[in-house]
Protein backbone atom coordinates (compact mmCIF):
# COMPACT_ATOMS: atom_id res chain seq x y z
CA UNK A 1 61.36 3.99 47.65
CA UNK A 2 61.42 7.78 47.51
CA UNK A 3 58.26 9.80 46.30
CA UNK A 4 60.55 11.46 42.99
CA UNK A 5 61.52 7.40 42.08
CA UNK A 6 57.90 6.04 42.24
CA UNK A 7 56.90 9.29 40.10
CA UNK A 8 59.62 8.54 37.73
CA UNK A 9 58.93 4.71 37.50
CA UNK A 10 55.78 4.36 36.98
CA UNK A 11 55.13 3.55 33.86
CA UNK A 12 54.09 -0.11 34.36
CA UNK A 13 51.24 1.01 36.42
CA UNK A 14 50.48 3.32 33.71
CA UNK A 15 50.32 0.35 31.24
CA UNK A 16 47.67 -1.46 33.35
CA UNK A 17 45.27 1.53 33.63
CA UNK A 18 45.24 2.86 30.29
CA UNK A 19 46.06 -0.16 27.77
CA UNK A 20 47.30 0.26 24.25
CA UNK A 21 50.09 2.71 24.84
CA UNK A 22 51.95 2.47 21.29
CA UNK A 23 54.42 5.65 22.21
CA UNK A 24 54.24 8.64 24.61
CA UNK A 25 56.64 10.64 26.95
CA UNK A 26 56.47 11.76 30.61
CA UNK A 27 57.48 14.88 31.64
CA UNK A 28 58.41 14.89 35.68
CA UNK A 29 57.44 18.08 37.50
CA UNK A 30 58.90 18.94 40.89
CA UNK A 31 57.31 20.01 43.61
CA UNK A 32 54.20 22.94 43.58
CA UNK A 33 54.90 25.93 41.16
CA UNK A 34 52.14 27.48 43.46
CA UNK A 35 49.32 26.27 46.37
CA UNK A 36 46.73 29.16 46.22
CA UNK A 37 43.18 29.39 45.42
CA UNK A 38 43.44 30.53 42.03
CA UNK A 39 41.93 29.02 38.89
CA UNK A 40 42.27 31.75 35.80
CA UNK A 41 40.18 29.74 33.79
CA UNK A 42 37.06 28.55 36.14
CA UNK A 43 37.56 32.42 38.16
CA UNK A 44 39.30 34.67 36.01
CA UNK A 45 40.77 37.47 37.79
CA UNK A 46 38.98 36.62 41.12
CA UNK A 47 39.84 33.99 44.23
CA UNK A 48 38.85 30.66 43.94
CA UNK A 49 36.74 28.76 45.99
CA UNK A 50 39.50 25.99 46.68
CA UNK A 51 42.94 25.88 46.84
CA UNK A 52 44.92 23.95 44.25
CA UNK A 53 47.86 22.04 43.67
CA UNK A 54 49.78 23.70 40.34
CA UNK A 55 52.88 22.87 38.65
CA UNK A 56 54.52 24.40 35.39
CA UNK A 57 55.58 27.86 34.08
CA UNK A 58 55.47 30.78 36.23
CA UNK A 59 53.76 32.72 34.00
CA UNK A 60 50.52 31.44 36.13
CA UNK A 61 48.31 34.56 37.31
CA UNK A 62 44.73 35.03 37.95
CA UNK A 63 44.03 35.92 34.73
CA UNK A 64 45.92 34.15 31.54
CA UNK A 65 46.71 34.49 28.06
CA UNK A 66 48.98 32.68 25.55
CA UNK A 67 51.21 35.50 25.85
CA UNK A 68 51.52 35.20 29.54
CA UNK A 69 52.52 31.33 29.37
CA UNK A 70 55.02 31.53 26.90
CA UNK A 71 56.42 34.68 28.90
CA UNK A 72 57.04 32.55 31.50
CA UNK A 73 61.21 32.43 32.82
CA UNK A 74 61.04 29.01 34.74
CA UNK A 75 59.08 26.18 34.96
CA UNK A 76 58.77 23.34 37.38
CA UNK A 77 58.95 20.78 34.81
CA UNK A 78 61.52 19.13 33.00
CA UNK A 79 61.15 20.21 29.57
CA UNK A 80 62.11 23.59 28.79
CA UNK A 81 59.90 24.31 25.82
CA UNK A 82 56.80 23.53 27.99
CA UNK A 83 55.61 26.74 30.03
CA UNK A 84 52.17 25.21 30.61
CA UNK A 85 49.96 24.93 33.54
CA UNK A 86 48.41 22.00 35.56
CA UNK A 87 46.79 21.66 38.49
CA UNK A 88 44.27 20.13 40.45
CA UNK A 89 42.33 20.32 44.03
CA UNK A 90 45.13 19.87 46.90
CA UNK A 91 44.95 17.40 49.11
CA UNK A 92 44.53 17.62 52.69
CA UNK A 93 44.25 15.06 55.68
CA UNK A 94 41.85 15.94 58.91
CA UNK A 95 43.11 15.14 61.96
CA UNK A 96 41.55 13.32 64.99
CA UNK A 97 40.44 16.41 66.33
CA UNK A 98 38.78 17.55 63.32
CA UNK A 99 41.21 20.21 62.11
CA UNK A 100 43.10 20.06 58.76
CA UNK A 101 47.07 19.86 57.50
CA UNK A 102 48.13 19.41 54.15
CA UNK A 103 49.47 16.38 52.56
CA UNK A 104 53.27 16.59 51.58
CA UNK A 105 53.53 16.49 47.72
CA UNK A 106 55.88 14.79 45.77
CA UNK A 107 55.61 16.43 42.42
CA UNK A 108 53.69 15.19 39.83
CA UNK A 109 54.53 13.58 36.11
CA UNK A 110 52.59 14.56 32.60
CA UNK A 111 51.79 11.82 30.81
CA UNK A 112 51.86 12.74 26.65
CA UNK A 113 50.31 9.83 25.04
CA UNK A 114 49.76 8.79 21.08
CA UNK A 115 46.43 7.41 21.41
CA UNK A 116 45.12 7.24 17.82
CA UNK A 117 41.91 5.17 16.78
CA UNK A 118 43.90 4.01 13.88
CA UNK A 119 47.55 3.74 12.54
CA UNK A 120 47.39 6.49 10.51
CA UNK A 121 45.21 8.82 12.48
CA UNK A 122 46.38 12.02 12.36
CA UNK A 123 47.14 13.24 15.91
CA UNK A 124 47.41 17.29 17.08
CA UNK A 125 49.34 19.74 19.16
CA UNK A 126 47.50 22.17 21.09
CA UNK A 127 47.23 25.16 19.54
CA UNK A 128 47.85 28.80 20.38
CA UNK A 129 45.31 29.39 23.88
CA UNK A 130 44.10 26.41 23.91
CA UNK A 131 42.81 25.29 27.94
CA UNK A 132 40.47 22.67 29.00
CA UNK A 133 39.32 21.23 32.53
CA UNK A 134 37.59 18.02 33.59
CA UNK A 135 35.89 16.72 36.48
CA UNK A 136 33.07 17.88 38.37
CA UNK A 137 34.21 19.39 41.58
CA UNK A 138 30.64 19.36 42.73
CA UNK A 139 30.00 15.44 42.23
CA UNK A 140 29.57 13.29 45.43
CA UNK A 141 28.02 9.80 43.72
CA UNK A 142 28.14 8.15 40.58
CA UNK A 143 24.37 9.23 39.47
CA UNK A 144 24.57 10.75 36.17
CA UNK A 145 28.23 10.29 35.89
CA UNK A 146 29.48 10.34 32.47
CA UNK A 147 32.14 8.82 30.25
CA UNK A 148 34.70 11.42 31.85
CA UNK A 149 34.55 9.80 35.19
CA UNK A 150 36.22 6.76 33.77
CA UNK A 151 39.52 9.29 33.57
CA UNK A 152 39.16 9.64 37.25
CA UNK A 153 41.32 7.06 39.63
CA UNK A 154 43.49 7.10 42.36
CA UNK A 155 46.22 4.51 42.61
CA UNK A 156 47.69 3.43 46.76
CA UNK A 157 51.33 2.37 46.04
CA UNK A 158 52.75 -0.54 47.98
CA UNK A 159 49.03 -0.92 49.22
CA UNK A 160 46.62 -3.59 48.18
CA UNK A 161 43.52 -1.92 46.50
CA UNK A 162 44.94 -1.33 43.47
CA UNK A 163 43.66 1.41 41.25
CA UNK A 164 40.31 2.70 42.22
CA UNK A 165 37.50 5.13 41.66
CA UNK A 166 37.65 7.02 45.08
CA UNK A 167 40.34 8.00 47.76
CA UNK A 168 40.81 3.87 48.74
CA UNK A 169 40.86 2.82 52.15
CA UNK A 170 44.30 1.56 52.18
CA UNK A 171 47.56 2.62 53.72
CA UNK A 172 50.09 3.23 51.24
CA UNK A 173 53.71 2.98 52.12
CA UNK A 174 54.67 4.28 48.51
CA UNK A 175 52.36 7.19 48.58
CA UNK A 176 48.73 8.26 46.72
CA UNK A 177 48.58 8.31 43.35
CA UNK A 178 46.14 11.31 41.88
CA UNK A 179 45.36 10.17 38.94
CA UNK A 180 43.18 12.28 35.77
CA UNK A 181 43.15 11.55 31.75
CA UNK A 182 42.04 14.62 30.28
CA UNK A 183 39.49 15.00 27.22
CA UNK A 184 41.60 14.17 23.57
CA UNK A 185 39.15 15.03 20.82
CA UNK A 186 38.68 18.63 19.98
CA UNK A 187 36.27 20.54 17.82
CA UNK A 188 38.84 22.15 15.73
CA UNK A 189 37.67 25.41 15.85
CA UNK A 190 37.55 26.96 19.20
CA UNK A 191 40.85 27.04 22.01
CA UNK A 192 38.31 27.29 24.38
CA UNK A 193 33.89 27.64 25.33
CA UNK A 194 31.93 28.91 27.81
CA UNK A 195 32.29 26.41 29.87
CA UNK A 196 35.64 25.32 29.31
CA UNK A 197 34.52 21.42 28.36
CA UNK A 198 32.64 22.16 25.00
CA UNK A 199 35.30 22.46 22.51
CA UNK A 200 36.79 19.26 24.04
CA UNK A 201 35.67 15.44 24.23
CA UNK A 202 35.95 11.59 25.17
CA UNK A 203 36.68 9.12 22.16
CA UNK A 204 34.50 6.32 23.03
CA UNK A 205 36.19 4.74 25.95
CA UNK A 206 37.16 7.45 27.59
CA UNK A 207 40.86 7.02 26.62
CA UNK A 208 40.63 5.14 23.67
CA UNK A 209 37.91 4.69 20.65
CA UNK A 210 36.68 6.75 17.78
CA UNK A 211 35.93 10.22 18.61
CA UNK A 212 32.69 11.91 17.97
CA UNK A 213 31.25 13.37 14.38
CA UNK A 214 31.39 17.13 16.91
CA UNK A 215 34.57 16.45 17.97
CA UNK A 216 36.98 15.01 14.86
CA UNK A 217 40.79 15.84 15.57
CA UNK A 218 42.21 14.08 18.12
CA UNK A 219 44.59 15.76 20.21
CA UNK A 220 47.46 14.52 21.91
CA UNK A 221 46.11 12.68 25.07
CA UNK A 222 47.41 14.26 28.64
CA UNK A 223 47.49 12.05 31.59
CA UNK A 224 48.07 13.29 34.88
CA UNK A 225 49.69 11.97 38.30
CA UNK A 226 50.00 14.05 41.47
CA UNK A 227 51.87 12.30 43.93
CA UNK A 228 51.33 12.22 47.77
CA UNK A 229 53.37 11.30 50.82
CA UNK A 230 49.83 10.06 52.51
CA UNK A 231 52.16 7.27 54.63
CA UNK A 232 53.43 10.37 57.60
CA UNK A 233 49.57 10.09 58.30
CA UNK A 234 49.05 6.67 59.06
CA UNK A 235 47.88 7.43 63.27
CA UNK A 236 44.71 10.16 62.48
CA UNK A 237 43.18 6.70 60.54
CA UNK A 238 39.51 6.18 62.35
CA UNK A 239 38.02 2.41 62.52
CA UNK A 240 39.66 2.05 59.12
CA UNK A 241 38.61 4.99 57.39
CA UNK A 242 41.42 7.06 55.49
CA UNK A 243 41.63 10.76 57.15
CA UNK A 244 41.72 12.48 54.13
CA UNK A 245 39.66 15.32 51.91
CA UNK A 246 40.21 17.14 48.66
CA UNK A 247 40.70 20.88 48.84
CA UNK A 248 36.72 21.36 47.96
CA UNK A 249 35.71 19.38 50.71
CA UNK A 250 35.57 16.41 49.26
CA UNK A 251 36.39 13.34 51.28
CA UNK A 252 35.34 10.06 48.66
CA UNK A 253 37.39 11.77 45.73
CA UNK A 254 34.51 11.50 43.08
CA UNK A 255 35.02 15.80 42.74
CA UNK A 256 38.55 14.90 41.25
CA UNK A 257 39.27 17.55 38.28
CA UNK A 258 41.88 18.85 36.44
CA UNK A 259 42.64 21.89 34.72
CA UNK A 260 45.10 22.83 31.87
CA UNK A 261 46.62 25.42 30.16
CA UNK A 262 49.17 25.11 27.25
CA UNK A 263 52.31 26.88 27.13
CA UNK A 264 53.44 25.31 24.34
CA UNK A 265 54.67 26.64 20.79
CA UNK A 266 52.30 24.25 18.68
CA UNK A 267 55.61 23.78 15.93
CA UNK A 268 57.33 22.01 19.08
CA UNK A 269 54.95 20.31 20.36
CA UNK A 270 54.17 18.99 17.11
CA UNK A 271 57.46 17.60 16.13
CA UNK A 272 57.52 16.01 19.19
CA UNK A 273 54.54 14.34 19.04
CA UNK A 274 55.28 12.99 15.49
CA UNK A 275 58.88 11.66 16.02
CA UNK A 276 59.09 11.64 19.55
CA UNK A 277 57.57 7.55 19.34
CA UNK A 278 60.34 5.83 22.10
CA UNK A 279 57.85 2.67 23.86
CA UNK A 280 60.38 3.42 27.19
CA UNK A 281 58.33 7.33 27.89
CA UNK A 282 61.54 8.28 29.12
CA UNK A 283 61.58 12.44 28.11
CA UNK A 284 65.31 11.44 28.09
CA UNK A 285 64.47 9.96 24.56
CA UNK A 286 63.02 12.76 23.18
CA UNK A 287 65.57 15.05 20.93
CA UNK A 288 63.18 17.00 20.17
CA UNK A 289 62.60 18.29 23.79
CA UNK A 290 65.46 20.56 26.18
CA UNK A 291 65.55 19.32 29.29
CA UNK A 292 66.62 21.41 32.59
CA UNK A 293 68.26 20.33 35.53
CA UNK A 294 66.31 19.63 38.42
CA UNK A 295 67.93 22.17 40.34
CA UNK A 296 66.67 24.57 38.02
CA UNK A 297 62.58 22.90 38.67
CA UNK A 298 62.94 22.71 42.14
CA UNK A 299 63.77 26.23 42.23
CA UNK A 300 60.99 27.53 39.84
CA UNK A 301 58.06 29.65 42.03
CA UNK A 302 55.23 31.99 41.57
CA UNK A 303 54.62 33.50 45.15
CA UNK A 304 51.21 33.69 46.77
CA UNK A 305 48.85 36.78 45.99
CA UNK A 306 46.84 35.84 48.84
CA UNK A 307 47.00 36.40 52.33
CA UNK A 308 45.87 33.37 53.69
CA UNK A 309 47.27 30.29 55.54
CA UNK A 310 47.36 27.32 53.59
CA UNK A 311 50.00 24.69 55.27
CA UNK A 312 50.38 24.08 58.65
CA UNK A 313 47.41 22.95 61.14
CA UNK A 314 44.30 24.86 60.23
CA UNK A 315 40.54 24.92 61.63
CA UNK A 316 38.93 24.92 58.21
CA UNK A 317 40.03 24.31 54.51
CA UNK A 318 40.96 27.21 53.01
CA UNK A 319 37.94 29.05 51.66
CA UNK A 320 36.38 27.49 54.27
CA UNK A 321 34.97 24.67 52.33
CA UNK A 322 33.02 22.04 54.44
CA UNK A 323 33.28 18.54 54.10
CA UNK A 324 29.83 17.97 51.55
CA UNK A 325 29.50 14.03 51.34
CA UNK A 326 26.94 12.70 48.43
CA UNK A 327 24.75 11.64 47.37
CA UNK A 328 23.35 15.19 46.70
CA UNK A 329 25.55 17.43 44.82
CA UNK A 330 27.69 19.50 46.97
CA UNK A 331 26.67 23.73 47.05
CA UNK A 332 28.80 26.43 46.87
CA UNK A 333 29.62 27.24 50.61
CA UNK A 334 28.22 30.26 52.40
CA UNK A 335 30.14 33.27 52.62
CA UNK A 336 32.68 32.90 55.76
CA UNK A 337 35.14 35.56 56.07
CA UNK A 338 37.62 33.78 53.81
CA UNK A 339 39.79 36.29 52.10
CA UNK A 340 38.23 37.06 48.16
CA UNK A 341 41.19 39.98 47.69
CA UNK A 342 43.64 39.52 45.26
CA UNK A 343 46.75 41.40 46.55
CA UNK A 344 50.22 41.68 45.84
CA UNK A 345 52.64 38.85 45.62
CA UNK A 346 54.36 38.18 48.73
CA UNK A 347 57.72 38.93 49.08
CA UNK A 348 60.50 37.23 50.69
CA UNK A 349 62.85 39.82 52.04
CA UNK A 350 63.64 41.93 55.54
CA UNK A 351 63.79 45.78 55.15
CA UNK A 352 66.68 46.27 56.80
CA UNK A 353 67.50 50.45 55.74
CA UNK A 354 67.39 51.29 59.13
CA UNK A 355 70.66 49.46 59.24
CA UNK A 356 72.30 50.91 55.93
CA UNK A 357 71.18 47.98 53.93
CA UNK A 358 69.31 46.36 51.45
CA UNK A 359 67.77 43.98 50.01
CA UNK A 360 69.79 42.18 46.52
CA UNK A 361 68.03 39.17 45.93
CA UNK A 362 68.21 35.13 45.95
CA UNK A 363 70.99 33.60 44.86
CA UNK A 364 72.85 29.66 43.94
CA UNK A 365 75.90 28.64 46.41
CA UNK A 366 77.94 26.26 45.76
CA UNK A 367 79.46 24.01 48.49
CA UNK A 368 82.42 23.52 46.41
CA UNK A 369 82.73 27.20 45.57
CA UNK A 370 80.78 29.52 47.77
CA UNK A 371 78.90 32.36 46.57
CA UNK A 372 80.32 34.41 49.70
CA UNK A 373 83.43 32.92 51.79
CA UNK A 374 82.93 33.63 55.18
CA UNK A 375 80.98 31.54 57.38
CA UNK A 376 78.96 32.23 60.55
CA UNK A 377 75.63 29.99 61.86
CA UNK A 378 73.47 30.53 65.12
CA UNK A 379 70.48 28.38 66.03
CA UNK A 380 68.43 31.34 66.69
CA UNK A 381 69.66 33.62 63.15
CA UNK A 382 67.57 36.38 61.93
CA UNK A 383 68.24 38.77 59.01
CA UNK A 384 69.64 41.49 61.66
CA UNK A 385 71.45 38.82 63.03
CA UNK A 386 73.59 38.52 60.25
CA UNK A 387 73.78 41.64 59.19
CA UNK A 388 74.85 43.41 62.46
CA UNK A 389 78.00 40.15 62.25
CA UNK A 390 78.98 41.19 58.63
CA UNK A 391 78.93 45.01 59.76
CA UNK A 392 81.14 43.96 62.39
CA UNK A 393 84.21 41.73 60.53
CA UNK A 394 84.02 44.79 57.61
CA UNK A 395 81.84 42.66 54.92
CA UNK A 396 79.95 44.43 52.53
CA UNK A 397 77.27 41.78 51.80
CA UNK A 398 75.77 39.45 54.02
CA UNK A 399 73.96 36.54 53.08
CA UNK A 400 71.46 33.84 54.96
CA UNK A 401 71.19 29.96 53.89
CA UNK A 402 69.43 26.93 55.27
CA UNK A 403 67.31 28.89 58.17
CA UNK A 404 70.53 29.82 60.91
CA UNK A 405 73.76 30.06 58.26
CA UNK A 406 75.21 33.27 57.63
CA UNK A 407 77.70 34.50 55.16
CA UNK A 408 79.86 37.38 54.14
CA UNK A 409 82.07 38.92 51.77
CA UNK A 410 82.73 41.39 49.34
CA UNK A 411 81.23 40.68 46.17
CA UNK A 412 78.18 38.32 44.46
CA UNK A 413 79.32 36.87 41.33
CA UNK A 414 75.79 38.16 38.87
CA UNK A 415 75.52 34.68 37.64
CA UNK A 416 74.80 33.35 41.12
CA UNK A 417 72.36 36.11 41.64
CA UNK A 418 69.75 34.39 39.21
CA UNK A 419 67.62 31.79 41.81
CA UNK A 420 64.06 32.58 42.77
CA UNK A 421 63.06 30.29 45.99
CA UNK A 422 64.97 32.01 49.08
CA UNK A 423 61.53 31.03 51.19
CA UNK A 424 63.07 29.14 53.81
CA UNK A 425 61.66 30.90 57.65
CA UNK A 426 64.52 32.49 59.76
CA UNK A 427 65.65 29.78 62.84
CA UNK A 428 65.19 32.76 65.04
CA UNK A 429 62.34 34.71 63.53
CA UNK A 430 59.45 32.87 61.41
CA UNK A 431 58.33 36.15 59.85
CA UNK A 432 61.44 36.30 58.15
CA UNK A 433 63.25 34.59 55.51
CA UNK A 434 66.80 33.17 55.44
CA UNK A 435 67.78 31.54 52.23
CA UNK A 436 67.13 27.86 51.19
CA UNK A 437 68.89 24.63 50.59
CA UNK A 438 72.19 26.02 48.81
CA UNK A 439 70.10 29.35 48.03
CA UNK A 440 71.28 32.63 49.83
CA UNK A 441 69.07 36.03 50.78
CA UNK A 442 71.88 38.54 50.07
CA UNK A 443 71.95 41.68 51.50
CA UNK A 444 74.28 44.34 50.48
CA UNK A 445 75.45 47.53 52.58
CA UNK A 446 74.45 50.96 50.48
């Protein structure tokens, strides 16, 4: 079973964990929009402590407004309308010899359920700026733990431990399961409070129930799954203990949170919610709701602001978070070089004037129809590469696919010249970048 299918099917797991479901619909969301430690509503404008796992509209920054979300040109989720923003701590796995990788991800699907107390309970869109979080990333034990912990689990599939409270000790051929249901009754007043959980509560089981006399409209209920391949990890398990930690430094799981902000026009989301009812979940069944290709998801980015390494084998997590295990609250780690400058976006192109050329941007191919005709690979291709073969056969643009392909030709169609993710590392040089899966980094002589 692929990581996308058990996403997409999972609905009768969903049934067992949170009972009741009358009507809802799942919106699947490809892989990260972003991996960065940014969190515009915990650190506003600044770095974050941890690096997190965030999918949706890439109108994401440091700092947000409802203006900036509904800005957004892409998202990496299936429903057009919605340009908001999830995310959670990333997961990583530590090795045998103590240093860290991250886990692969497999996307993640948003879970829009009608929980209502009663039949006729009125039930609410999010309105304009409206952002929540839950969790505690600083809990390490159940002491104190409120109602909100309940909407914390983690689910092994294919394993045997079923759905549980902590990271479980069980190999999972199916992938991890991240699992968060997010606060549903609001105050009706404010979009947001001073410390983002205020304006926002529990009904009485967490999930389900009345909601408080503070708290009367219910909101739509939001249910989150992140996915994780945890299965390519199996050999850095130590006298059965699972290898991995959460982004804060968390290896149990109990710090499990999740953040949200909508990018939704309240009219839509509205009408969905109210005649959008289909038992299946399937999105599919929901007029009311444009869906995009996944070609179109998977292709959706906001790049990094900070200049930091975040995949690959590293010494520390980034920030440099240690591993804090309970029962004591964990503390905000020392000061330890880690990079707190915001700076600006990374790019993904090769200046290349020297050579009479520049730089056009990312676009489609199509294997049927290619986006430039001529074809030329070499294991060991770099931007130069390509260009100085282009120069020589005449072309006038030059373009680099799948990490050692190169094309040329005379002309881009502008409709192809529309794609965003051309972040795949040059076969011959890893500090540049040559295309993507059917995406090409075209180059055009000046």
């Amino acid at each position: 079973m692929k990581l996308l299918d058990a996403i997409m099917t999972s609905a009768a797991a969903l049934m067992a964990v949170l009972p009741m479901v009358d009507a809802f619909f799942r919106i699947p969301c490809g892989g990260p929009l972003l991996r960065e430690r940014a969190d515009p509503i915990v650190n506003p404008g600044a770095v974050s402590n941890h690096l997190h796992n965030i999918v949706g509209g890439n109108g994401f920054d440091f700092t947000m407004t409802y203006a900036k979300s509904i800005a957004a040109t892409c998202t990496t989720c299936k429903v057009v309308q919605d340009k908001s923003n999830y995310w959670i701590p990333d997961l990583y796995v530590q090795a045998r010899n103590g240093s860290f990788h991250n886990v692969g991800n497999g996307g993640a699907t948003i879970y829009y359920l009608q929980r209502r107390d009663t039949p006729t309970e009125q039930l609410y869109a999010f309105p304009e700026g409206f952002r929540m979080l839950a969790g505690d990333p600083m809990r390490r034990s159940l002491s104190g733990a409120g109602i909100e912990q309940k909407g914390i689990s983690y689910a092994c599939l294919g394993g045997t431990t079923g759905e549980t409270g902590t990271i479980p000790n069980s190999k999972c051929p199916y992938g991890l399961r991240i699992q968060i249901v997010m606060p549903s009754c609001w105050d009706g007043k404010n979009v947001d409070s001073p410390d983002h959980r205020s304006h926002v509560a529990y009904p009485s089981d967490n999930n389900n129930g009345k909601c408080p006399s503070t708290h009367p409209k219910r909101l739509v209920t939001l249910f989150y799954e992140f996915l994780y391949d945890i299965k390519t990890w199996d050999s850095e398990w130590v006298n059965d203990k699972h290898p991995f930690v959460l982004s804060n430094g968390d290896r149990e799981g109990l710090s499990l949170h999740g953040d949200f902000v909508s990018g939704w026009n309240p009219a839509v989301l509205q009408k969905a919610i109210n005649e959008c009812n289909a038992e299946s979940g399937n999105v599919e069944d929901c007029p009311v709701l444009k869906l995009q290709e996944n070609k179109a998801m998977d292709d959706c980015m906001v790049p990094p602001s900070i200049k930091e390494q975040t995949e690959g084998w590293l010494p520390k997590l980034p920030g440099c978070n240690p591993i804090q295990l309970g029962p004591a609250r964990a503390i905000q780690p020392p000061n330890c070089g880690a990079v707190t400058t915001i700076g600006p976006k990374q790019t993904y192109s090769t200046d290349v004037s020297s050579k009479g050329w520049t730089y056009v941007g990312c676009a489609f191919d199509d294997l049927g129809a290619r986006t430039l005709p001529y074809r030329y690979a070499k294991n060991d291709m770099t931007v130069p590469k390509c260009i100085d073969h282009c120069t020589s056969k005449g072309y006038t643009y030059a373009g680099l696919e799948y990490a050692e392909e190169c094309f040329c030709g005379y002309a881009v169609a502008p409709s192809r010249l529309t794609a965003l993710k051309c972040t795949m590392k040059c076969a011959g040089d890893k500090t540049q970048y040559c295309g993507g899966p059917q995406k090409l980094s075209i180059y055009k002589k000046k």
